[in-house]
PDB file of N, CA and C in Angstrom:
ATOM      1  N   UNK A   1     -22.930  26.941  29.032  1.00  0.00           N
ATOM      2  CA  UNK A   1     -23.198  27.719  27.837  1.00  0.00           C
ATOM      3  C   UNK A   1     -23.371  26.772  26.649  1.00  0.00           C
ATOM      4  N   UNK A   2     -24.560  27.103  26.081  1.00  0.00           N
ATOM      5  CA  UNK A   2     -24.598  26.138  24.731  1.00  0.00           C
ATOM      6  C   UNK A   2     -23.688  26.298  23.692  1.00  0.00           C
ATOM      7  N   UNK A   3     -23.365  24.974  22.850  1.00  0.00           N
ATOM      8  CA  UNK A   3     -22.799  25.265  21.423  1.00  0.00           C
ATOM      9  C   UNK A   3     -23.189  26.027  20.695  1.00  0.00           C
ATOM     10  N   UNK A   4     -22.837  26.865  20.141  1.00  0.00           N
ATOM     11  CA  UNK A   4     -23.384  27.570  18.796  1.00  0.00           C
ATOM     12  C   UNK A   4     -22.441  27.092  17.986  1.00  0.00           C
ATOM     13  N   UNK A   5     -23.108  27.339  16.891  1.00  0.00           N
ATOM     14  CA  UNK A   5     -22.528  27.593  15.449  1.00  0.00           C
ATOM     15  C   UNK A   5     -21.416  28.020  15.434  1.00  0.00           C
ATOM     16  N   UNK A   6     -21.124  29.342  15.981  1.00  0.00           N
ATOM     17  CA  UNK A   6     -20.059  30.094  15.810  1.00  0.00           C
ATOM     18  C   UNK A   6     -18.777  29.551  16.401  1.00  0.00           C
ATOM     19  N   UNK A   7     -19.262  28.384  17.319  1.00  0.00           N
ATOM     20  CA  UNK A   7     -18.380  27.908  18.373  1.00  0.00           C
ATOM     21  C   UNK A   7     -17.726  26.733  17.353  1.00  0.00           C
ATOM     22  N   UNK A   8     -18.379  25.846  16.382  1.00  0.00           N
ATOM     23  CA  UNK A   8     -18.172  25.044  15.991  1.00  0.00           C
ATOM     24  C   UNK A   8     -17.435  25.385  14.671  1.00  0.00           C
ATOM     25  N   UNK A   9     -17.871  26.608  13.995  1.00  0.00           N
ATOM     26  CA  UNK A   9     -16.741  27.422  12.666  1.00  0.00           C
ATOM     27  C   UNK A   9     -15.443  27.657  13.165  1.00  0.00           C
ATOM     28  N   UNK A  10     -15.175  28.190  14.435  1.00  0.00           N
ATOM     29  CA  UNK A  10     -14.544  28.263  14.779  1.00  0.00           C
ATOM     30  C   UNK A  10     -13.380  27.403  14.839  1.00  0.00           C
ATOM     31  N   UNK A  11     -13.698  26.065  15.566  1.00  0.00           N
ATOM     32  CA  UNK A  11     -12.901  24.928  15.671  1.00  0.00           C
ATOM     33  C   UNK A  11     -12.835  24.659  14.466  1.00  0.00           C
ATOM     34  N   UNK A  12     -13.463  24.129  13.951  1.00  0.00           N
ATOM     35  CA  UNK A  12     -13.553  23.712  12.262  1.00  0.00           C
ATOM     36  C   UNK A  12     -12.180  24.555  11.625  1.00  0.00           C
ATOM     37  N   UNK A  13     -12.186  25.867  11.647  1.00  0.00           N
ATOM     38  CA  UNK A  13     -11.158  26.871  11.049  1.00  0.00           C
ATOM     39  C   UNK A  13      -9.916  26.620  11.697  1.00  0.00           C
ATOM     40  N   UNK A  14      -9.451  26.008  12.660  1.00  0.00           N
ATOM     41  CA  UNK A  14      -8.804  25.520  13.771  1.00  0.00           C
ATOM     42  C   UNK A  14      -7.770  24.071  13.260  1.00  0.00           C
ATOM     43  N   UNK A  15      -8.158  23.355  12.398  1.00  0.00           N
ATOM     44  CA  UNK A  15      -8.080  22.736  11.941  1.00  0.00           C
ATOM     45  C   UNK A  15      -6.541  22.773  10.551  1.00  0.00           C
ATOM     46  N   UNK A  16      -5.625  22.430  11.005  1.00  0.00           N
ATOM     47  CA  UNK A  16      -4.484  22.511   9.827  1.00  0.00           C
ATOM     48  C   UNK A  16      -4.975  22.072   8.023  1.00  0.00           C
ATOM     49  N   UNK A  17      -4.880  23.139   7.177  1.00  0.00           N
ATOM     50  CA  UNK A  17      -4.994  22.349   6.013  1.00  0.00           C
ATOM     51  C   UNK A  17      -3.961  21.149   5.476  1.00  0.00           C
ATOM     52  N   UNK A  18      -4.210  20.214   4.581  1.00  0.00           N
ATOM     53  CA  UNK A  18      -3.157  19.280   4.128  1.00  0.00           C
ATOM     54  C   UNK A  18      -2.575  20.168   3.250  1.00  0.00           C
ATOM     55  N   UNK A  19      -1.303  19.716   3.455  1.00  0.00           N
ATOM     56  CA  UNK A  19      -0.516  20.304   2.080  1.00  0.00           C
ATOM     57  C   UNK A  19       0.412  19.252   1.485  1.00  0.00           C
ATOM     58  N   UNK A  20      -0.306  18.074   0.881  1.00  0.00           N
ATOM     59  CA  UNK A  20       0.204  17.163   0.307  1.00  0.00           C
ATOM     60  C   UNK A  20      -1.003  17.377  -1.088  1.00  0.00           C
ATOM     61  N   UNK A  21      -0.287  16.589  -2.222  1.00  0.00           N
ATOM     62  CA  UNK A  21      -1.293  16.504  -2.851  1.00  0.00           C
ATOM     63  C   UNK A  21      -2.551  15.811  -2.695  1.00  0.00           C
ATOM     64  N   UNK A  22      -3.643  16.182  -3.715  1.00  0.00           N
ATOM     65  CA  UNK A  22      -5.270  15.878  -3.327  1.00  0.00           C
ATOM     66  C   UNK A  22      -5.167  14.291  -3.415  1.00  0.00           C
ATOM     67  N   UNK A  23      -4.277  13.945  -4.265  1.00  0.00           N
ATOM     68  CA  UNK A  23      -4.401  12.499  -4.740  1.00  0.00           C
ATOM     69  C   UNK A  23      -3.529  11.313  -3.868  1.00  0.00           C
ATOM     70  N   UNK A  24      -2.893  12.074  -2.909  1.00  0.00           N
ATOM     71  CA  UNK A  24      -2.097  11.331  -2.267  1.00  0.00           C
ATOM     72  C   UNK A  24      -2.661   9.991  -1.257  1.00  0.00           C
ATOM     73  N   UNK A  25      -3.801  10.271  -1.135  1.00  0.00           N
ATOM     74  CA  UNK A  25      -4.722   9.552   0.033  1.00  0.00           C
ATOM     75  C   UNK A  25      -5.161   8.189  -1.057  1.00  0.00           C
ATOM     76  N   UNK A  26      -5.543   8.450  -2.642  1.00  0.00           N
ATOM     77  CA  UNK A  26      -5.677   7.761  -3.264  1.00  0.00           C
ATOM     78  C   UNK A  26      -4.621   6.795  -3.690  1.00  0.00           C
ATOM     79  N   UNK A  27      -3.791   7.401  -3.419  1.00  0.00           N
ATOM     80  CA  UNK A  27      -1.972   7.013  -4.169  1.00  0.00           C
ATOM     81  C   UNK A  27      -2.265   5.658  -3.263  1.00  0.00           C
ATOM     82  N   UNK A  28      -2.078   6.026  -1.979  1.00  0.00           N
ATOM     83  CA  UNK A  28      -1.482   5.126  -0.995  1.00  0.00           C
ATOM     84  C   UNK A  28      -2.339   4.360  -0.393  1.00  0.00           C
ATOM     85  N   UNK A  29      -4.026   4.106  -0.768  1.00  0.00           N
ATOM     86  CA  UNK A  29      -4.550   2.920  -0.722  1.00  0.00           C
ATOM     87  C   UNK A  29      -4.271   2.167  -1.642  1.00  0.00           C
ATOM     88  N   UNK A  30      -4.230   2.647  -3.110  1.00  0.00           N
ATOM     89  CA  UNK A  30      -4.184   1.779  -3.913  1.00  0.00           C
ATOM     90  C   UNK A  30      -3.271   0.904  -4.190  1.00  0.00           C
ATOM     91  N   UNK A  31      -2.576   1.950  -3.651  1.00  0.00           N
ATOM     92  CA  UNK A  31      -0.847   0.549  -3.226  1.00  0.00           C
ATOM     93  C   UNK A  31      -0.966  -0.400  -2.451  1.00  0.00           C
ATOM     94  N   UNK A  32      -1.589   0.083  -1.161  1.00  0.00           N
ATOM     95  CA  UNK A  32      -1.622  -1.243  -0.118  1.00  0.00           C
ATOM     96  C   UNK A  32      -2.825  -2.047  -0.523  1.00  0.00           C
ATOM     97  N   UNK A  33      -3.909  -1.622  -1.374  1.00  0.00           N
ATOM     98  CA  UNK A  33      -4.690  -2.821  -1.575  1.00  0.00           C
ATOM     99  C   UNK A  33      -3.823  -3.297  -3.160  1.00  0.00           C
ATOM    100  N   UNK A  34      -3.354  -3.229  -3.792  1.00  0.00           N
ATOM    101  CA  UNK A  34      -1.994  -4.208  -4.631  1.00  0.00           C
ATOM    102  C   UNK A  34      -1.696  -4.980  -4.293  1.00  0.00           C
ATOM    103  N   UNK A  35      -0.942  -4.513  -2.873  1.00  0.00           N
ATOM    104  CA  UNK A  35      -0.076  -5.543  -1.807  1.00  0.00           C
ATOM    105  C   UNK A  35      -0.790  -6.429  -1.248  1.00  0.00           C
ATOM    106  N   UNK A  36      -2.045  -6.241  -0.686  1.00  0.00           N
ATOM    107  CA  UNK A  36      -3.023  -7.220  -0.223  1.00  0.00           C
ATOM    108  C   UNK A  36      -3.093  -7.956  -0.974  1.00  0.00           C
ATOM    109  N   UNK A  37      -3.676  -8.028  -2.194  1.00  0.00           N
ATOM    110  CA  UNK A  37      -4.212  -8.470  -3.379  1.00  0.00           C
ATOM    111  C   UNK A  37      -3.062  -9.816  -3.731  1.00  0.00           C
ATOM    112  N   UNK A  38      -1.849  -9.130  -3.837  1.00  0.00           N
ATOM    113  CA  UNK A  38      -0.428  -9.877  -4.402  1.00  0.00           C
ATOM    114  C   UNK A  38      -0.225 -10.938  -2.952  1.00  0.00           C
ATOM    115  N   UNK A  39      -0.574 -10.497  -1.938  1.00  0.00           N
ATOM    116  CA  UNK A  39      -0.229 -11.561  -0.995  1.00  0.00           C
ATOM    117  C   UNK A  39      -1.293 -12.237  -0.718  1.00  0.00           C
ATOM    118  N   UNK A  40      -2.412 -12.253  -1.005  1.00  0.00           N
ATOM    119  CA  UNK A  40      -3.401 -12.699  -0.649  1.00  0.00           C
ATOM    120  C   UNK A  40      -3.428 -14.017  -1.791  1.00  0.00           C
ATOM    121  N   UNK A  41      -3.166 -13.377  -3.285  1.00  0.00           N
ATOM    122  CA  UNK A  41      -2.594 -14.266  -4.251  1.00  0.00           C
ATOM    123  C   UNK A  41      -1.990 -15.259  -4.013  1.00  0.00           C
ATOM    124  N   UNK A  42      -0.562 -14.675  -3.719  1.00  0.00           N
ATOM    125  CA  UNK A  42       0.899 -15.452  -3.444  1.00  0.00           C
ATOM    126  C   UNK A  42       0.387 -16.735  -2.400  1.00  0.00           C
ATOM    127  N   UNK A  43      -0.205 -16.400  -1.294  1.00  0.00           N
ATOM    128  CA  UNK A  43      -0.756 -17.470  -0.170  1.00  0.00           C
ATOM    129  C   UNK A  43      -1.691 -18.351  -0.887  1.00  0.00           C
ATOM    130  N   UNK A  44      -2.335 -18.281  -1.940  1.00  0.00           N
ATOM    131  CA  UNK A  44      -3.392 -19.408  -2.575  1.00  0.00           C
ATOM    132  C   UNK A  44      -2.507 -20.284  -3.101  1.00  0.00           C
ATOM    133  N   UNK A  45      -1.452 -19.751  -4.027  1.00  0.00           N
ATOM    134  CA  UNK A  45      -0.798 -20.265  -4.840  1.00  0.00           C
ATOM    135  C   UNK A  45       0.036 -21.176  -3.919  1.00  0.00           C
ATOM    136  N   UNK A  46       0.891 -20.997  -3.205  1.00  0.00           N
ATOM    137  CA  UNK A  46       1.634 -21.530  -1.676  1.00  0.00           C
ATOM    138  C   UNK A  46       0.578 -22.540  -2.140  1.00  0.00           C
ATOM    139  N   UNK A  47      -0.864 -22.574  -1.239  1.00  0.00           N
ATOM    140  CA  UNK A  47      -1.147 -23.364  -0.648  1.00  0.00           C
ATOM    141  C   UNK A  47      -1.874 -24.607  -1.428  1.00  0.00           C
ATOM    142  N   UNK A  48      -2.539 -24.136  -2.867  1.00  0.00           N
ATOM    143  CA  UNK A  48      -2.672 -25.146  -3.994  1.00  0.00           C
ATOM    144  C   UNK A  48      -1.037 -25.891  -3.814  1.00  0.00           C
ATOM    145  N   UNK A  49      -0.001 -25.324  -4.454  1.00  0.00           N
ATOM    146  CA  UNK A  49       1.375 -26.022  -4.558  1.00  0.00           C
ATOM    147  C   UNK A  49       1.548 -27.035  -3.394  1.00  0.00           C
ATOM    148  N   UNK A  50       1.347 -27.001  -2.026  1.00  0.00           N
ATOM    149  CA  UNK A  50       0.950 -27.410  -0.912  1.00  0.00           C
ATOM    150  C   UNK A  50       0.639 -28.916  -1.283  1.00  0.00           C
ATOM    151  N   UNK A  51      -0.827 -28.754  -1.605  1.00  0.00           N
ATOM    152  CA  UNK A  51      -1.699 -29.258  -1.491  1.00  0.00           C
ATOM    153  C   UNK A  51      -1.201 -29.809  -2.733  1.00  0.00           C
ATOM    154  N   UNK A  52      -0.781 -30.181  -3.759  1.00  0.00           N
ATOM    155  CA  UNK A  52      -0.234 -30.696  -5.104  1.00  0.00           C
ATOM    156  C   UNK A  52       0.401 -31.986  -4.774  1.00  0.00           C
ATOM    157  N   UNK A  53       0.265 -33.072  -5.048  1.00  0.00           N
ATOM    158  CA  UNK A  53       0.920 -34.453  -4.877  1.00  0.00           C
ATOM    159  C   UNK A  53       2.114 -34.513  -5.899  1.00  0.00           C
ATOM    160  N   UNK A  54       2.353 -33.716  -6.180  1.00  0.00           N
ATOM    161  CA  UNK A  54       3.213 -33.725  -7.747  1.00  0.00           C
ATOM    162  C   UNK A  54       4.699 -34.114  -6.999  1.00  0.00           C
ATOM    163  N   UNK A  55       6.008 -34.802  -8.039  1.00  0.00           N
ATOM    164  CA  UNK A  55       6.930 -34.492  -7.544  1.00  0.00           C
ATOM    165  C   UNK A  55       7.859 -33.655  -7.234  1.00  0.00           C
ATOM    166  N   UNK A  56       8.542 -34.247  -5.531  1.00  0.00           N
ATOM    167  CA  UNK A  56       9.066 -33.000  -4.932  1.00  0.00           C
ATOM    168  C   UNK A  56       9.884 -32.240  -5.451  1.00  0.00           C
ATOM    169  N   UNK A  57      11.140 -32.643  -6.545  1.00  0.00           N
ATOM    170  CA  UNK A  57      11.751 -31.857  -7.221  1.00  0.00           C
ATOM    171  C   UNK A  57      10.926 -30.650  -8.003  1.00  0.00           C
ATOM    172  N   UNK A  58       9.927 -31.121  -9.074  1.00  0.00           N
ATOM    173  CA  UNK A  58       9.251 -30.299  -9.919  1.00  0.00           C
ATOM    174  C   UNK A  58       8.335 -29.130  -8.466  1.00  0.00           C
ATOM    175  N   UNK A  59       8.074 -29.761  -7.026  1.00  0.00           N
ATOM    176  CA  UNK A  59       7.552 -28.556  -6.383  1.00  0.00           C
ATOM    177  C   UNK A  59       8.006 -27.450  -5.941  1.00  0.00           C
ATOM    178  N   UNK A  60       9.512 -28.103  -5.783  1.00  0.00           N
ATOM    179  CA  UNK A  60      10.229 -27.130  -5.175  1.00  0.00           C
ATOM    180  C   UNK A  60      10.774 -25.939  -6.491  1.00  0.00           C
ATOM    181  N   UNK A  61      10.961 -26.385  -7.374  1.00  0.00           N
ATOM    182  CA  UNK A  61      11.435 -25.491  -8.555  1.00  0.00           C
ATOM    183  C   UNK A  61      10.154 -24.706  -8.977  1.00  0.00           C
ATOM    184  N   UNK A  62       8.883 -25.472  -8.766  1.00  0.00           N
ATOM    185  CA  UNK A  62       7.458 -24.215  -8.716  1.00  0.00           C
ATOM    186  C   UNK A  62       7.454 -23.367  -7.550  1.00  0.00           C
ATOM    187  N   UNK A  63       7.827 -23.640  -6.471  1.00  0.00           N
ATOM    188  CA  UNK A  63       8.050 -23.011  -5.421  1.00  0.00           C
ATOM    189  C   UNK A  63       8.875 -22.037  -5.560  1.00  0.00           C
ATOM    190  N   UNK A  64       9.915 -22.007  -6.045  1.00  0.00           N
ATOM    191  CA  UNK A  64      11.242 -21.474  -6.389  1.00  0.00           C
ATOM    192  C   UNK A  64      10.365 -20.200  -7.620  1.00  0.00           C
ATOM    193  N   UNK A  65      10.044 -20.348  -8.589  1.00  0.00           N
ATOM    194  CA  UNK A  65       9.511 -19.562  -9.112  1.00  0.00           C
ATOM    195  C   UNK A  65       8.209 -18.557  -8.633  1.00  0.00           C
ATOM    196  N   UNK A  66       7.711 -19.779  -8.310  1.00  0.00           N
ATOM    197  CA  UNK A  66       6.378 -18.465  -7.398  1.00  0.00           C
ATOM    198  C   UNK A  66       6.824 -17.497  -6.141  1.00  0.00           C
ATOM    199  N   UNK A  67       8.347 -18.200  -5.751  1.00  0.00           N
ATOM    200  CA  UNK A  67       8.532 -16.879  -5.055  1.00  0.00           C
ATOM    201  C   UNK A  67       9.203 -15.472  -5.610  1.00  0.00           C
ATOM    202  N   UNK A  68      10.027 -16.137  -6.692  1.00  0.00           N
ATOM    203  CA  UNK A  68      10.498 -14.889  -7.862  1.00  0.00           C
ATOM    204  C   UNK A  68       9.676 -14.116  -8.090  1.00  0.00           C
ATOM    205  N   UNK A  69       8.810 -14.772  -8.934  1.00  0.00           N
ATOM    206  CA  UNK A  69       7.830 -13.936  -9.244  1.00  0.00           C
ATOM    207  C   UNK A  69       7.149 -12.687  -8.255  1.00  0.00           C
ATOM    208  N   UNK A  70       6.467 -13.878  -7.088  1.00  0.00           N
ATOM    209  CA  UNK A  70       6.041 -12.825  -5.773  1.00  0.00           C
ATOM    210  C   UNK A  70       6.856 -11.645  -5.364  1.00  0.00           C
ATOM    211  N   UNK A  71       8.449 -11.766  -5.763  1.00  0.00           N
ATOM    212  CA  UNK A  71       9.144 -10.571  -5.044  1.00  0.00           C
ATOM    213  C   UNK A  71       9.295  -9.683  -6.202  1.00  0.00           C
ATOM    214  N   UNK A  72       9.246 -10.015  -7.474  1.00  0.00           N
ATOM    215  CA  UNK A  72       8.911  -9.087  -8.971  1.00  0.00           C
ATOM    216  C   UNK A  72       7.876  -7.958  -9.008  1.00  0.00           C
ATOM    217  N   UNK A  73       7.207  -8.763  -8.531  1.00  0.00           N
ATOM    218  CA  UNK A  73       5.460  -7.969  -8.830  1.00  0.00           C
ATOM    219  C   UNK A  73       5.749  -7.296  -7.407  1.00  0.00           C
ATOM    220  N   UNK A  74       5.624  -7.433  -6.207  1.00  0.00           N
ATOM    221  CA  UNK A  74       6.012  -6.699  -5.538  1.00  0.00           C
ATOM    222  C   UNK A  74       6.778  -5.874  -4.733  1.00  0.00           C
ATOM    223  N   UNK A  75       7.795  -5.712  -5.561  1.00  0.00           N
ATOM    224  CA  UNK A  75       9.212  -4.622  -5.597  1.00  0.00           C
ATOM    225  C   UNK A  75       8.292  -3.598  -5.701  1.00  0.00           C
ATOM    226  N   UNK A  76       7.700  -3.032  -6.996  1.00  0.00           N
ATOM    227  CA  UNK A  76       7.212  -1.474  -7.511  1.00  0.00           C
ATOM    228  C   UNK A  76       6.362  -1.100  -6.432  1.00  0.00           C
ATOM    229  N   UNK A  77       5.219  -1.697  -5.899  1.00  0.00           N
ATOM    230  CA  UNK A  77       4.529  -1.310  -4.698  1.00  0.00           C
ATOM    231  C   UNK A  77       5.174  -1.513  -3.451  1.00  0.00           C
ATOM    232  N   UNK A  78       5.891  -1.873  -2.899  1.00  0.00           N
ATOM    233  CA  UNK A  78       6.783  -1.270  -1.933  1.00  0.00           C
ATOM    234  C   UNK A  78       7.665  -0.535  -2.094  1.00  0.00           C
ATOM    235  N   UNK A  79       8.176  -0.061  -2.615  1.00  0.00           N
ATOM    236  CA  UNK A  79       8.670   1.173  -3.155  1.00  0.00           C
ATOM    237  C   UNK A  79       8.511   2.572  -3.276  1.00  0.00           C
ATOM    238  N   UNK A  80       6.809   2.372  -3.832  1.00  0.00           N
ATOM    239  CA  UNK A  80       5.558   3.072  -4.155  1.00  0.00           C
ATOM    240  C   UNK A  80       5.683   4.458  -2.640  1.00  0.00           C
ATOM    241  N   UNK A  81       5.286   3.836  -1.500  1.00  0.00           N
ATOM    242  CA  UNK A  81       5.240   4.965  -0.304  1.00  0.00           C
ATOM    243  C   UNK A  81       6.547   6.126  -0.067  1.00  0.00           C
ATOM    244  N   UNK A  82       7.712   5.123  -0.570  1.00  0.00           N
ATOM    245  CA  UNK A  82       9.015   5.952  -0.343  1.00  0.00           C
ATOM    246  C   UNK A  82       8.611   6.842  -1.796  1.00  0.00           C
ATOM    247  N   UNK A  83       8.714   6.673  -2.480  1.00  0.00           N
ATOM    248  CA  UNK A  83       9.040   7.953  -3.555  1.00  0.00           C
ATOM    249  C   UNK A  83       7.796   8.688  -3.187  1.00  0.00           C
ATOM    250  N   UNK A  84       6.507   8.369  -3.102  1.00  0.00           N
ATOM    251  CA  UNK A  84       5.751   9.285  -2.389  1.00  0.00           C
ATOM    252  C   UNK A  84       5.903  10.109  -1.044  1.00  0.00           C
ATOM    253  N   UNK A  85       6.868   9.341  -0.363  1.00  0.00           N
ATOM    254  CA  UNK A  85       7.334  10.272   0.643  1.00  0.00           C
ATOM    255  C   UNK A  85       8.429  11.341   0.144  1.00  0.00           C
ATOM    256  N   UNK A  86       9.284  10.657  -0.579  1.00  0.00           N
ATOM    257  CA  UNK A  86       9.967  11.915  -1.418  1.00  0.00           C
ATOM    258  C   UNK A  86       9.305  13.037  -2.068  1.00  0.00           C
ATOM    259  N   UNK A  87       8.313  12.623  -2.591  1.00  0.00           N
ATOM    260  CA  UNK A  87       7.177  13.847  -3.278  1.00  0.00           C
ATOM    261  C   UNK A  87       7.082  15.056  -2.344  1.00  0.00           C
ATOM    262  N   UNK A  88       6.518  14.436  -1.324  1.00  0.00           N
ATOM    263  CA  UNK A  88       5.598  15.127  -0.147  1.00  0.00           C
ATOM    264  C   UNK A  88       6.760  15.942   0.685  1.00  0.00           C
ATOM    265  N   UNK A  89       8.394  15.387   0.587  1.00  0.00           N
ATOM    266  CA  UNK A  89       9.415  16.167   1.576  1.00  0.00           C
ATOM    267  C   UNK A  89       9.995  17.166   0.137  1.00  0.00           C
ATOM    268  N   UNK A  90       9.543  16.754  -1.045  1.00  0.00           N
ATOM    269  CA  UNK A  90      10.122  18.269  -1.839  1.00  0.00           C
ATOM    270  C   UNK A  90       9.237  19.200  -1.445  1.00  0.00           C
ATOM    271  N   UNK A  91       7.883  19.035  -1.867  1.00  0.00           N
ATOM    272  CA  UNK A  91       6.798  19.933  -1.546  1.00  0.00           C
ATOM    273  C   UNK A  91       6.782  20.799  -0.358  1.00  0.00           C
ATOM    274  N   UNK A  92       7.497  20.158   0.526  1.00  0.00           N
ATOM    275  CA  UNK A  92       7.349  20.520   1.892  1.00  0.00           C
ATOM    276  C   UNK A  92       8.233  21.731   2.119  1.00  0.00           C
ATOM    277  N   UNK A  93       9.615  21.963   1.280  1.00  0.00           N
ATOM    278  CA  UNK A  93      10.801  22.563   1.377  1.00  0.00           C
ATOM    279  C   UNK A  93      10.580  23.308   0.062  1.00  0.00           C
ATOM    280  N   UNK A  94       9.352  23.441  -0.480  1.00  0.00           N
ATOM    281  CA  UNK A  94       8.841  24.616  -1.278  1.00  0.00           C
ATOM    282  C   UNK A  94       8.019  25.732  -0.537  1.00  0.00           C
ATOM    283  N   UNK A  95       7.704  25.667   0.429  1.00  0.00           N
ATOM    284  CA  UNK A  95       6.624  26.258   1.344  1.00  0.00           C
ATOM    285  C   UNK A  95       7.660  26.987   2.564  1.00  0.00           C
TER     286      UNK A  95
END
């Protein structure tokens, strides 16, 4: 028996709606491309410092800071998915 149309509305209607917010899909790329971004960063910086003939005391105390920093900037975006998961489990226990 061929597909019809009717066969394919069907399934289509079949289909669970989301019930998270519209923006949530946006939320949570934009976080993980942050995180990319910040580590993709963090690894240049590593690897210039690396690559730096400078002395070892003064590298290691740049070292020492670029990793502060690295875990500063990315505290708020890892974080980011959990309170969005909190969002999404109030919402959920409204329904």
């Amino acid at each position: 028996m061929p597909l019809t149309s009717i066969t394919r509305r069907a399934s289509a209607l079949a289909l669970p709606c989301p019930w998270y917010p519209a923006d949530l899909l946006l939320q949570l790329q934009s976080t993980l491309a942050a995180l990319a971004e910040l580590d993709v960063r963090h690894q240049i910086h590593q690897k210039q410092l690396h690559g730096w003939a400078g002395p070892k005391a003064i590298k290691m105390r740049y070292a020492a800071q670029l990793s502060e920093r690295y875990q500063r900037e990315r505290t708020p975006y890892v974080q980011r998915p959990t309170e969005l998961q909190h969002l999404m489990d109030q919402m959920t226990f409204r329904y």
